[in-house]
N, C-alpha and C. Protein backbone atom coordinates (compact mmCIF):
# COMPACT_ATOMS: atom_id res chain seq x y z
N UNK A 1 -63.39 0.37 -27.14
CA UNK A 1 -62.08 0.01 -26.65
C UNK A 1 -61.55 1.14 -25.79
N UNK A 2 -60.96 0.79 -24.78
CA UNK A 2 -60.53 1.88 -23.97
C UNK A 2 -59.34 2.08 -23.71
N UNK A 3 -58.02 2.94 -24.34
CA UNK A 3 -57.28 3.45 -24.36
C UNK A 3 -56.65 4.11 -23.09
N UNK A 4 -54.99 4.07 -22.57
CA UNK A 4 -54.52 5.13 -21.81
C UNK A 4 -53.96 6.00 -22.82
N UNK A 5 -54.04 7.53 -21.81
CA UNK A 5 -53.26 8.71 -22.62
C UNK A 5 -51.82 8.46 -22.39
N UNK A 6 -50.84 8.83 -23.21
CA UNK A 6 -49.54 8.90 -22.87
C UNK A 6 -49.04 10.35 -22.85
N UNK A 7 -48.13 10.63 -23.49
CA UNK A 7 -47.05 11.73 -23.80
C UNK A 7 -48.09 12.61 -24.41
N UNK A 8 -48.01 13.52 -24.77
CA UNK A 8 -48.46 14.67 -25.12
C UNK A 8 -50.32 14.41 -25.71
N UNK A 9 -51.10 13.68 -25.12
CA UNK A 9 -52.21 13.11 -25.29
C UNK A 9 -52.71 12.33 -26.34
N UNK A 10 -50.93 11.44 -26.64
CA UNK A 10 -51.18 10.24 -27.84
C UNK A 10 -51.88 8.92 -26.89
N UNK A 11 -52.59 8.52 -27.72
CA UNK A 11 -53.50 7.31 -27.23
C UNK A 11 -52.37 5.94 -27.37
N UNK A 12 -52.44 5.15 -26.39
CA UNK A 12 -51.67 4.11 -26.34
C UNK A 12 -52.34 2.84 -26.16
N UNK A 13 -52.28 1.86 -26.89
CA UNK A 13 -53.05 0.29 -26.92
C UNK A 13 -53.51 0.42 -25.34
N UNK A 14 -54.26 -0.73 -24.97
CA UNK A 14 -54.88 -1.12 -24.02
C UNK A 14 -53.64 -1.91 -22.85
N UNK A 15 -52.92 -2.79 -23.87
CA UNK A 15 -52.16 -3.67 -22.46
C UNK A 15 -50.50 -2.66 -22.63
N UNK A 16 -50.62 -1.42 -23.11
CA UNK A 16 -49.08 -0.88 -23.16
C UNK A 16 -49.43 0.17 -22.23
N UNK A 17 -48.83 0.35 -21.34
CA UNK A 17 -49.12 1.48 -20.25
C UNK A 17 -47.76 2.20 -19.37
N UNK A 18 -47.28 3.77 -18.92
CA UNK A 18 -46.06 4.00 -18.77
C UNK A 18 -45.11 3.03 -18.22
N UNK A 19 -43.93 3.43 -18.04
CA UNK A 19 -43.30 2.53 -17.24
C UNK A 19 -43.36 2.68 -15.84
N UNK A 20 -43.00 2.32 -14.69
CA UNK A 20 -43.38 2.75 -13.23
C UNK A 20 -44.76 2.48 -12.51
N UNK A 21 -45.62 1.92 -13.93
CA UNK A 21 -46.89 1.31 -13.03
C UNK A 21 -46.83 0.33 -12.87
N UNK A 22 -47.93 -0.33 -12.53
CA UNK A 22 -48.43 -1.95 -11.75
C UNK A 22 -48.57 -2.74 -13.69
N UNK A 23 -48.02 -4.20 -13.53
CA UNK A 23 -48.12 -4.91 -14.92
C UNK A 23 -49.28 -5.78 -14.02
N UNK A 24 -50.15 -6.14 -15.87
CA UNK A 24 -51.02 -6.83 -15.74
C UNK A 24 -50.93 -8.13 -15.34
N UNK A 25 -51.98 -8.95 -14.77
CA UNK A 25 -51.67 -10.42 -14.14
C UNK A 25 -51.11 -11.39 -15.45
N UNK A 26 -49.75 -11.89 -15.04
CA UNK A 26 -49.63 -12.88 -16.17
C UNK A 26 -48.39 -12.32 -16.99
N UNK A 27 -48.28 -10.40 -17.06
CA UNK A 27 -47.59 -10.27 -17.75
C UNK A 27 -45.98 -10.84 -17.68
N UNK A 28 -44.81 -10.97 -18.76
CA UNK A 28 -43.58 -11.01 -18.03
C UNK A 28 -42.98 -9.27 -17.60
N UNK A 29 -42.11 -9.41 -16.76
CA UNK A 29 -41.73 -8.36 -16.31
C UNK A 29 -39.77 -8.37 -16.88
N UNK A 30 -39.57 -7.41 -17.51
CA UNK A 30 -38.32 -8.14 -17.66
C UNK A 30 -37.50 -6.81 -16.57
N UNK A 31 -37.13 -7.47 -15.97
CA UNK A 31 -35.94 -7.19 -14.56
C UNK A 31 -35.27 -7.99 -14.55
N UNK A 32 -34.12 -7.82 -14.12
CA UNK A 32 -32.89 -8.57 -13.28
C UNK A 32 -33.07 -8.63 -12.01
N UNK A 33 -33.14 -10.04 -11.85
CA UNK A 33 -32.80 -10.87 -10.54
C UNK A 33 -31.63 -10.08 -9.61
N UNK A 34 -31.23 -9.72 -8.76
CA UNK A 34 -30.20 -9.51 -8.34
C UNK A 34 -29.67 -10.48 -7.09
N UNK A 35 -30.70 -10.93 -6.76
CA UNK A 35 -30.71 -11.95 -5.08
C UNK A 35 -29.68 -12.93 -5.48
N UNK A 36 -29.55 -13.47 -6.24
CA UNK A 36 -28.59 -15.06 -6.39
C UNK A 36 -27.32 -14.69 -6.92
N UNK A 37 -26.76 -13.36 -7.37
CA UNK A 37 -26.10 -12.85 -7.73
C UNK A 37 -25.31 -12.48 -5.96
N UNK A 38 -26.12 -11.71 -5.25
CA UNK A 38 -25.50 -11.08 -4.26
C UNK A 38 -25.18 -11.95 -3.52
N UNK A 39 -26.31 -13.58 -3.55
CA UNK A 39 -25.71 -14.67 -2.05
C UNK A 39 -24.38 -15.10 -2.61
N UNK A 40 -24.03 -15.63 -4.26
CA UNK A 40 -23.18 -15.97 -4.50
C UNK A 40 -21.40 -14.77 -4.08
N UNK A 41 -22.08 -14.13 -4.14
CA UNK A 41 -20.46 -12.56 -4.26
C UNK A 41 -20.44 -13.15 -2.82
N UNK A 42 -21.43 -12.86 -2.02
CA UNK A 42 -20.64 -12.75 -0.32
C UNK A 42 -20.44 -13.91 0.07
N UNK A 43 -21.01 -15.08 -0.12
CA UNK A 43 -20.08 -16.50 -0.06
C UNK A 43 -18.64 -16.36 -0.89
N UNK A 44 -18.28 -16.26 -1.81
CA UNK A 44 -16.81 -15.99 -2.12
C UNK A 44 -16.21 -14.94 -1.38
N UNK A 45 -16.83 -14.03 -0.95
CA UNK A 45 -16.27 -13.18 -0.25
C UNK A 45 -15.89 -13.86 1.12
N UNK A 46 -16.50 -14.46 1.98
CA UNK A 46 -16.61 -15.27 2.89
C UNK A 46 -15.41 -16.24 3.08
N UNK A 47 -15.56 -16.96 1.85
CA UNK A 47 -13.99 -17.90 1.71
C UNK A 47 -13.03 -17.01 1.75
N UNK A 48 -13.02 -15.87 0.93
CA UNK A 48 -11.49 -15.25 0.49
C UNK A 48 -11.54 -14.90 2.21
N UNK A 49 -12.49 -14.08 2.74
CA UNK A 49 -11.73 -13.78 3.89
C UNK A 49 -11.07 -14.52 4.71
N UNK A 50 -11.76 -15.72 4.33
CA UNK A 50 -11.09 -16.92 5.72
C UNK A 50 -10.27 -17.75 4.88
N UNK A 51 -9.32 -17.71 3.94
CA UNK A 51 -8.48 -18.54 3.44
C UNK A 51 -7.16 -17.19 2.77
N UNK A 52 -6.89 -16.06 2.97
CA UNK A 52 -6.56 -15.63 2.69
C UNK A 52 -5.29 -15.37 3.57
N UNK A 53 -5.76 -15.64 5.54
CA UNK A 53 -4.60 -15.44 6.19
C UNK A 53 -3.80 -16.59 6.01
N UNK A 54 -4.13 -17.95 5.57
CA UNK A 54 -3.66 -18.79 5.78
C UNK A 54 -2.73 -19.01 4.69
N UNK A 55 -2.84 -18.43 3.59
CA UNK A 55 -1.68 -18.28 2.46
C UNK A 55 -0.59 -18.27 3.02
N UNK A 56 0.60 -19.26 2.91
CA UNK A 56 2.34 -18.71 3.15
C UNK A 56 2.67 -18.53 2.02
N UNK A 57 3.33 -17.36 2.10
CA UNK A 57 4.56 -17.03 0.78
C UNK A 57 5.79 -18.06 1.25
N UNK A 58 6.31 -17.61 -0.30
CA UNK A 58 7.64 -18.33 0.17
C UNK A 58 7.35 -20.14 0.38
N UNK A 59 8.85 -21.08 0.70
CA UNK A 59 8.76 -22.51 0.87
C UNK A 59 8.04 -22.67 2.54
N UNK A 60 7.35 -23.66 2.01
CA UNK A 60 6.88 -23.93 3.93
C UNK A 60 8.20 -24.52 4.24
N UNK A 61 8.34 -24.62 5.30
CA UNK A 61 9.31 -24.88 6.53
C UNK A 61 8.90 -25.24 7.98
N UNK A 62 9.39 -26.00 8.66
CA UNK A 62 9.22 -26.18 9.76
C UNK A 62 9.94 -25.08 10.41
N UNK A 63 9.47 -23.82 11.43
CA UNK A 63 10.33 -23.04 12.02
C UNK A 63 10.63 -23.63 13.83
N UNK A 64 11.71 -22.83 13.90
CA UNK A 64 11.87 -23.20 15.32
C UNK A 64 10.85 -22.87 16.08
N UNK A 65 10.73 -23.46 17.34
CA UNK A 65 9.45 -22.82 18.46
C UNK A 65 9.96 -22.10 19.44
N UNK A 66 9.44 -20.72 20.17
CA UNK A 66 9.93 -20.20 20.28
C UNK A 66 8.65 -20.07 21.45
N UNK A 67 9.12 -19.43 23.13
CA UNK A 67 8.10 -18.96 24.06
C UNK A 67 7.37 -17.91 24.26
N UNK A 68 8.19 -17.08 23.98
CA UNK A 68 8.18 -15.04 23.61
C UNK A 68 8.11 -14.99 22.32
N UNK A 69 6.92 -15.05 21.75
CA UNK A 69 6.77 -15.00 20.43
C UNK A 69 6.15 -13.90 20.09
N UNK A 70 6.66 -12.89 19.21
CA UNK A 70 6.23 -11.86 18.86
C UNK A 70 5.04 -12.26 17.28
N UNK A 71 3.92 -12.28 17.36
CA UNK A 71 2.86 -12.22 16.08
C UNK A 71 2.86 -11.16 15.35
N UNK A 72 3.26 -11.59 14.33
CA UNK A 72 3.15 -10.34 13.14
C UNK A 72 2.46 -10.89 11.95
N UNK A 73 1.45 -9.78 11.29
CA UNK A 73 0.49 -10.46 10.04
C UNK A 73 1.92 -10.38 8.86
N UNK A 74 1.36 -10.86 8.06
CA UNK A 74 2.14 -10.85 6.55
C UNK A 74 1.76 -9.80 5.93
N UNK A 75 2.20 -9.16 5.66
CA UNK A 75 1.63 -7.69 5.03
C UNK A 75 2.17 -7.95 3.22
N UNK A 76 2.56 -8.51 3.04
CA UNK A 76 3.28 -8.42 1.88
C UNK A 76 3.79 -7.82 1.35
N UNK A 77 5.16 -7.28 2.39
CA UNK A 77 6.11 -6.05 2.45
C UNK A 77 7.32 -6.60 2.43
N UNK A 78 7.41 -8.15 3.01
CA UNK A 78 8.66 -8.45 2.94
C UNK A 78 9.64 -8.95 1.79
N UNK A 79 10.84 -9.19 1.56
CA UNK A 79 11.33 -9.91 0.45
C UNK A 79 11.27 -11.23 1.61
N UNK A 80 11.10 -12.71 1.35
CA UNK A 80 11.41 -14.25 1.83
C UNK A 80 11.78 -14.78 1.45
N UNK A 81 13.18 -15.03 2.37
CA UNK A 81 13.85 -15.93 2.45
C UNK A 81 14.19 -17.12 3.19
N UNK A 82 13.57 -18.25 2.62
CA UNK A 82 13.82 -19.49 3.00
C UNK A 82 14.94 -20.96 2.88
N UNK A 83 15.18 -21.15 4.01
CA UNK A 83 15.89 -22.52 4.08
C UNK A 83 15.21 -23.72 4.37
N UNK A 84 15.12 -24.61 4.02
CA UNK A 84 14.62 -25.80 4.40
C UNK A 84 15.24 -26.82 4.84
N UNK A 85 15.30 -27.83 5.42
CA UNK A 85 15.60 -28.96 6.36
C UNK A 85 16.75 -29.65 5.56
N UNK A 86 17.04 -29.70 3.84
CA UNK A 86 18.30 -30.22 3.27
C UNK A 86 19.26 -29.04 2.98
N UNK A 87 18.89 -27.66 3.54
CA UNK A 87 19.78 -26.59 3.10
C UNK A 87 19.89 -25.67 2.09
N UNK A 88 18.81 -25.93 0.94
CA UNK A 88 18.67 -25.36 -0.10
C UNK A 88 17.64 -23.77 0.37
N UNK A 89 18.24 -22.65 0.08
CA UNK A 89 17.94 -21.65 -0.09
C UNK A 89 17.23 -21.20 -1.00
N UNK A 90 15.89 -20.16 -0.70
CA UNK A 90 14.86 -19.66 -1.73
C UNK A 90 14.75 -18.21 -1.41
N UNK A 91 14.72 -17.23 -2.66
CA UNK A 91 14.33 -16.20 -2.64
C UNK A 91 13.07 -15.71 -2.78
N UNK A 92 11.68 -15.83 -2.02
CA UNK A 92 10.76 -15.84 -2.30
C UNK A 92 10.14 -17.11 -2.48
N UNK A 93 9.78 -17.81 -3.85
CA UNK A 93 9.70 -18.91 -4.24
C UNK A 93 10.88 -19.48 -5.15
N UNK A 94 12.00 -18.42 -5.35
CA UNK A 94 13.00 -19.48 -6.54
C UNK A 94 14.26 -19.72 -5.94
N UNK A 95 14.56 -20.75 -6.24
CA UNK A 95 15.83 -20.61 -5.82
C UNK A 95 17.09 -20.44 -6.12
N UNK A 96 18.02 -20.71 -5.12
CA UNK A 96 19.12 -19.49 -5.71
C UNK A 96 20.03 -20.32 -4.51
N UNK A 97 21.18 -20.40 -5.09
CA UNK A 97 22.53 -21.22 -4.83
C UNK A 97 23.27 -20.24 -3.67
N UNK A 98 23.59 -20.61 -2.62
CA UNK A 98 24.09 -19.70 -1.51
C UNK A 98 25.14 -18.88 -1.82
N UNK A 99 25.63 -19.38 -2.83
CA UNK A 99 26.81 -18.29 -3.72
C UNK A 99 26.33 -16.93 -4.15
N UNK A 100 24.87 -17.08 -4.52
CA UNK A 100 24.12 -16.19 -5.51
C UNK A 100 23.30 -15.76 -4.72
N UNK A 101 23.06 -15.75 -3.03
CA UNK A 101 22.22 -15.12 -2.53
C UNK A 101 22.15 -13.67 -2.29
N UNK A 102 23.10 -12.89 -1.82
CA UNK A 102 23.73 -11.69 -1.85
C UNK A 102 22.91 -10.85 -2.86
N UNK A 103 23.69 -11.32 -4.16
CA UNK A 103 23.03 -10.87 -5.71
C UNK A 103 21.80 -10.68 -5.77
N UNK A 104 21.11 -11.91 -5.00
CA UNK A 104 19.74 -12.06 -5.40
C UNK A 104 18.69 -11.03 -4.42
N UNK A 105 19.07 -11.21 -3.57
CA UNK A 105 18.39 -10.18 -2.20
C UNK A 105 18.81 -9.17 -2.83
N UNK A 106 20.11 -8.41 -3.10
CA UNK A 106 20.02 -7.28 -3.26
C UNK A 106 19.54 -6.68 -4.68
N UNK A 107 18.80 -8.07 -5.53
CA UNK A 107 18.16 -7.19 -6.61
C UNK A 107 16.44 -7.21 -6.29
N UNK A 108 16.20 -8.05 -5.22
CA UNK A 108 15.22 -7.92 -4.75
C UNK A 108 14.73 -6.73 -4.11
N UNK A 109 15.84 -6.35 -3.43
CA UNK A 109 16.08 -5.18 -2.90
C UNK A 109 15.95 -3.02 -3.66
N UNK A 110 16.52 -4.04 -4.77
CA UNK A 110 16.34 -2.68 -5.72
C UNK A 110 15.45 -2.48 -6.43
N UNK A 111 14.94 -3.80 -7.23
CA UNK A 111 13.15 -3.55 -7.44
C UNK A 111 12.16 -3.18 -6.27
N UNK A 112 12.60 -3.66 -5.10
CA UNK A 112 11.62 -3.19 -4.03
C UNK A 112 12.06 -2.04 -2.60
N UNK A 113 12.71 -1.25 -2.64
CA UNK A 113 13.13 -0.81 -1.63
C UNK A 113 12.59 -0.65 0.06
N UNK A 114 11.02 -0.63 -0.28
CA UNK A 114 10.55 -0.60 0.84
C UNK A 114 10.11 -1.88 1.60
N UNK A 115 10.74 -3.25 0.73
CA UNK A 115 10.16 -4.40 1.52
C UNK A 115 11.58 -4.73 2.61
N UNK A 116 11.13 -5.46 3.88
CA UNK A 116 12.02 -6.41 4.73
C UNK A 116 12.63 -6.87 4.06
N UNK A 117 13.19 -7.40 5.14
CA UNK A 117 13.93 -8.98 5.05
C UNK A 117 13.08 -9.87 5.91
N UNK A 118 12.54 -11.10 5.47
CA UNK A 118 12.13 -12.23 6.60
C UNK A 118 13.00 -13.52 6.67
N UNK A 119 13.77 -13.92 7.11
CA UNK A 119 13.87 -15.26 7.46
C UNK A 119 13.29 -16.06 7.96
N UNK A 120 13.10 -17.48 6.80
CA UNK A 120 12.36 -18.64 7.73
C UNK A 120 13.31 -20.06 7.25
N UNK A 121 13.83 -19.95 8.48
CA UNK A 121 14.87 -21.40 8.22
C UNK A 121 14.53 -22.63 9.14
N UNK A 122 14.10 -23.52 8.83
CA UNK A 122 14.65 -25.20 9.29
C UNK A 122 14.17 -24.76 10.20
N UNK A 123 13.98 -25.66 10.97
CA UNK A 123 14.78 -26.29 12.96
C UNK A 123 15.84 -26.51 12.60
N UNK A 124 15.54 -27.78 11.49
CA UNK A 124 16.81 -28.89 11.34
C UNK A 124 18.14 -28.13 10.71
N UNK A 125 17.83 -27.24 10.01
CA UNK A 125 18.92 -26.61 9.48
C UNK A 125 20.64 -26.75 9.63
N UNK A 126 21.82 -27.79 9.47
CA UNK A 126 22.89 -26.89 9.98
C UNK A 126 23.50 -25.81 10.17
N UNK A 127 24.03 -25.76 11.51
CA UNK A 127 24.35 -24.12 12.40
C UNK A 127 25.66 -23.70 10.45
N UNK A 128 26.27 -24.18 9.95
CA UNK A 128 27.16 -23.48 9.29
C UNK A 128 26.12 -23.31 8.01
N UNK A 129 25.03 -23.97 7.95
CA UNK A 129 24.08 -22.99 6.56
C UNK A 129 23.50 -21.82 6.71
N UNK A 130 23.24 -21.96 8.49
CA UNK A 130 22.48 -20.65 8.73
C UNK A 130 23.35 -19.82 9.07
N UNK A 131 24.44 -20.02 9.40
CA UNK A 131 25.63 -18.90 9.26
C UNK A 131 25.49 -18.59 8.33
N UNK A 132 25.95 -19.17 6.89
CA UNK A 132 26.51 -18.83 5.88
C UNK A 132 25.09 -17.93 5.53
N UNK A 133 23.85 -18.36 5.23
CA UNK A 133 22.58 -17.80 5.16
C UNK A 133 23.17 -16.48 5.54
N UNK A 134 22.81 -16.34 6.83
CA UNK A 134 22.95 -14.78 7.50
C UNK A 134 23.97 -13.61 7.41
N UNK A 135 25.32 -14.41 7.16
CA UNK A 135 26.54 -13.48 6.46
C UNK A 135 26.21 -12.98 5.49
N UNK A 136 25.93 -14.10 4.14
CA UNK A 136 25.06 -13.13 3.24
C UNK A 136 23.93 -12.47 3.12
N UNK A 137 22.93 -12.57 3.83
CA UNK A 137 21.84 -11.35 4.27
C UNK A 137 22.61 -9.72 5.02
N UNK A 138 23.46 -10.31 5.83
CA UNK A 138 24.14 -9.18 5.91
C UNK A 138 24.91 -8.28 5.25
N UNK A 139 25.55 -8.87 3.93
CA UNK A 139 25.90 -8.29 3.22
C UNK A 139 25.36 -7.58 1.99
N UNK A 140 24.34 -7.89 2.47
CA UNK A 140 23.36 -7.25 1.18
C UNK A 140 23.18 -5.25 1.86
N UNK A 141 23.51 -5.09 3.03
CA UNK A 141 23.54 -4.15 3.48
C UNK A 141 22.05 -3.69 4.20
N UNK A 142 21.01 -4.58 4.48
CA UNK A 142 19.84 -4.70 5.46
C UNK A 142 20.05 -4.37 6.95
N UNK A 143 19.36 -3.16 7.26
CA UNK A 143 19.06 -2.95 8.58
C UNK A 143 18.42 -3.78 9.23
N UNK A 144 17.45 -4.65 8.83
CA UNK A 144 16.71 -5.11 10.13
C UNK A 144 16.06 -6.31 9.40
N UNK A 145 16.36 -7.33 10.04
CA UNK A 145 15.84 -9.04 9.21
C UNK A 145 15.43 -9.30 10.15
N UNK A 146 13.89 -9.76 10.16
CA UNK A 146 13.18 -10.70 10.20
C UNK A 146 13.45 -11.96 10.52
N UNK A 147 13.72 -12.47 11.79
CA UNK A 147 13.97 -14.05 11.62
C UNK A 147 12.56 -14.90 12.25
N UNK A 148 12.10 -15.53 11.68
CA UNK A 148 10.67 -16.60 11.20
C UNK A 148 10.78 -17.49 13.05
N UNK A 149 9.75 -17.60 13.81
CA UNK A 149 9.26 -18.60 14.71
C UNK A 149 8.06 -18.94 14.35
N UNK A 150 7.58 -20.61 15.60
CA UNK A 150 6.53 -20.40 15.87
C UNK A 150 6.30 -20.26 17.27
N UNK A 151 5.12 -20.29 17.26
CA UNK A 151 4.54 -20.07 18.51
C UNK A 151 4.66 -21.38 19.95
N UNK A 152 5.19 -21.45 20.48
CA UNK A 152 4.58 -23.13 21.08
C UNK A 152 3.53 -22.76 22.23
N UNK A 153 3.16 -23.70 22.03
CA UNK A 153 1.59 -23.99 22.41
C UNK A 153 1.43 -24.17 23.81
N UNK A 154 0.34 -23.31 24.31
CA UNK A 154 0.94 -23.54 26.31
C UNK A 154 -0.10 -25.71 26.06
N UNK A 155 0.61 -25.73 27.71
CA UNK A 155 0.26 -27.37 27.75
C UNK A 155 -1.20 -27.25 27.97
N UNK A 156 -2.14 -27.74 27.44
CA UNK A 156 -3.31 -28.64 27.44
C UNK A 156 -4.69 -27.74 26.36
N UNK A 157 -3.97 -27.03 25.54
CA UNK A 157 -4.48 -26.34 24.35
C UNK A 157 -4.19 -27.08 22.82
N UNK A 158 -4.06 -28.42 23.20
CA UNK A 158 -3.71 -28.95 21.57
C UNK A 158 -5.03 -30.42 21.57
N UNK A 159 -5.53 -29.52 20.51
CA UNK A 159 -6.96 -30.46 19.82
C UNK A 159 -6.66 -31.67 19.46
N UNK A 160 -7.16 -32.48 19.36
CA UNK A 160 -7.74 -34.14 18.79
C UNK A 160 -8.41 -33.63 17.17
């Protein structure tokens, strides 16, 4: 019978041999797969990248359209505030009674100091909600709000 040497010139069975060599035909090898592991991660990775800009915070809304449109990403810096087309006001996602907006921004404000203000109101909106809206954003004591467009579309760039 013919033996390999191992460790300090102990004799080791015939089919047991160090680790780091060649296994015999037939043997199992126990390793981890890693290939179906890695296609699966970068396909999810793949989606998240491409479904991730398309997230809106906050209520969707129809915004006004606008020609000079300044593009800005969502960084998720702002506090949002939304109006929608019957007038009801949202802080983020909750809402909050135009009485109680003030209050509400400015506790938004104090848990977060370093976020905006964004506004995204209506088209349809009435001019005295979005007054009233904006008096109280102003009084919350905000330097600089955010007010929400879109883009309109030059003529003969809109798909089927």
């Amino acid at each position: 019978m013919i033996a390999s040497q191992g460790f300090g010139g102990a004799r080791l069975p015939r089919g047991r041999r160090l680790a780091g060599k060649a296994h015999p035909k037939g043997q199992v090898r126990a390793e981890i797969n890693v290939t179906p592991l890695v296609d699966v991660v970068l396909v999810l990775l793949i989606i998240f990248m491409v479904i991730t800009p398309m997230i809106v915070r906050g209520v969707s809304v129809e915004l006004p359209i606008t020609s000079h449109h300044n593009r800005r990403n969502d960084d998720n810096k702002d506090i949002i505030v939304s109006v929608n087309s019957s007038g009801d006001v949202y802080v983020n996602a909750d809402k909050v009674p135009i009485e109680g907006l003030t209050a509400a921004v400015q506790e938004e404000r104090r848990r977060h100091p370093e976020h905006g203000l964004y506004l995204k109101a209506d088209h349809r909106v009435r001019y005295g909600t979005a007054r009233a809206v904006m008096e109280a954003l102003h009084r919350t004591g905000a330097e600089d709000i955010q007010i929400g467009t879109d883009e309109r579309k030059p003529a003969g760039s809109e798909s089927r």
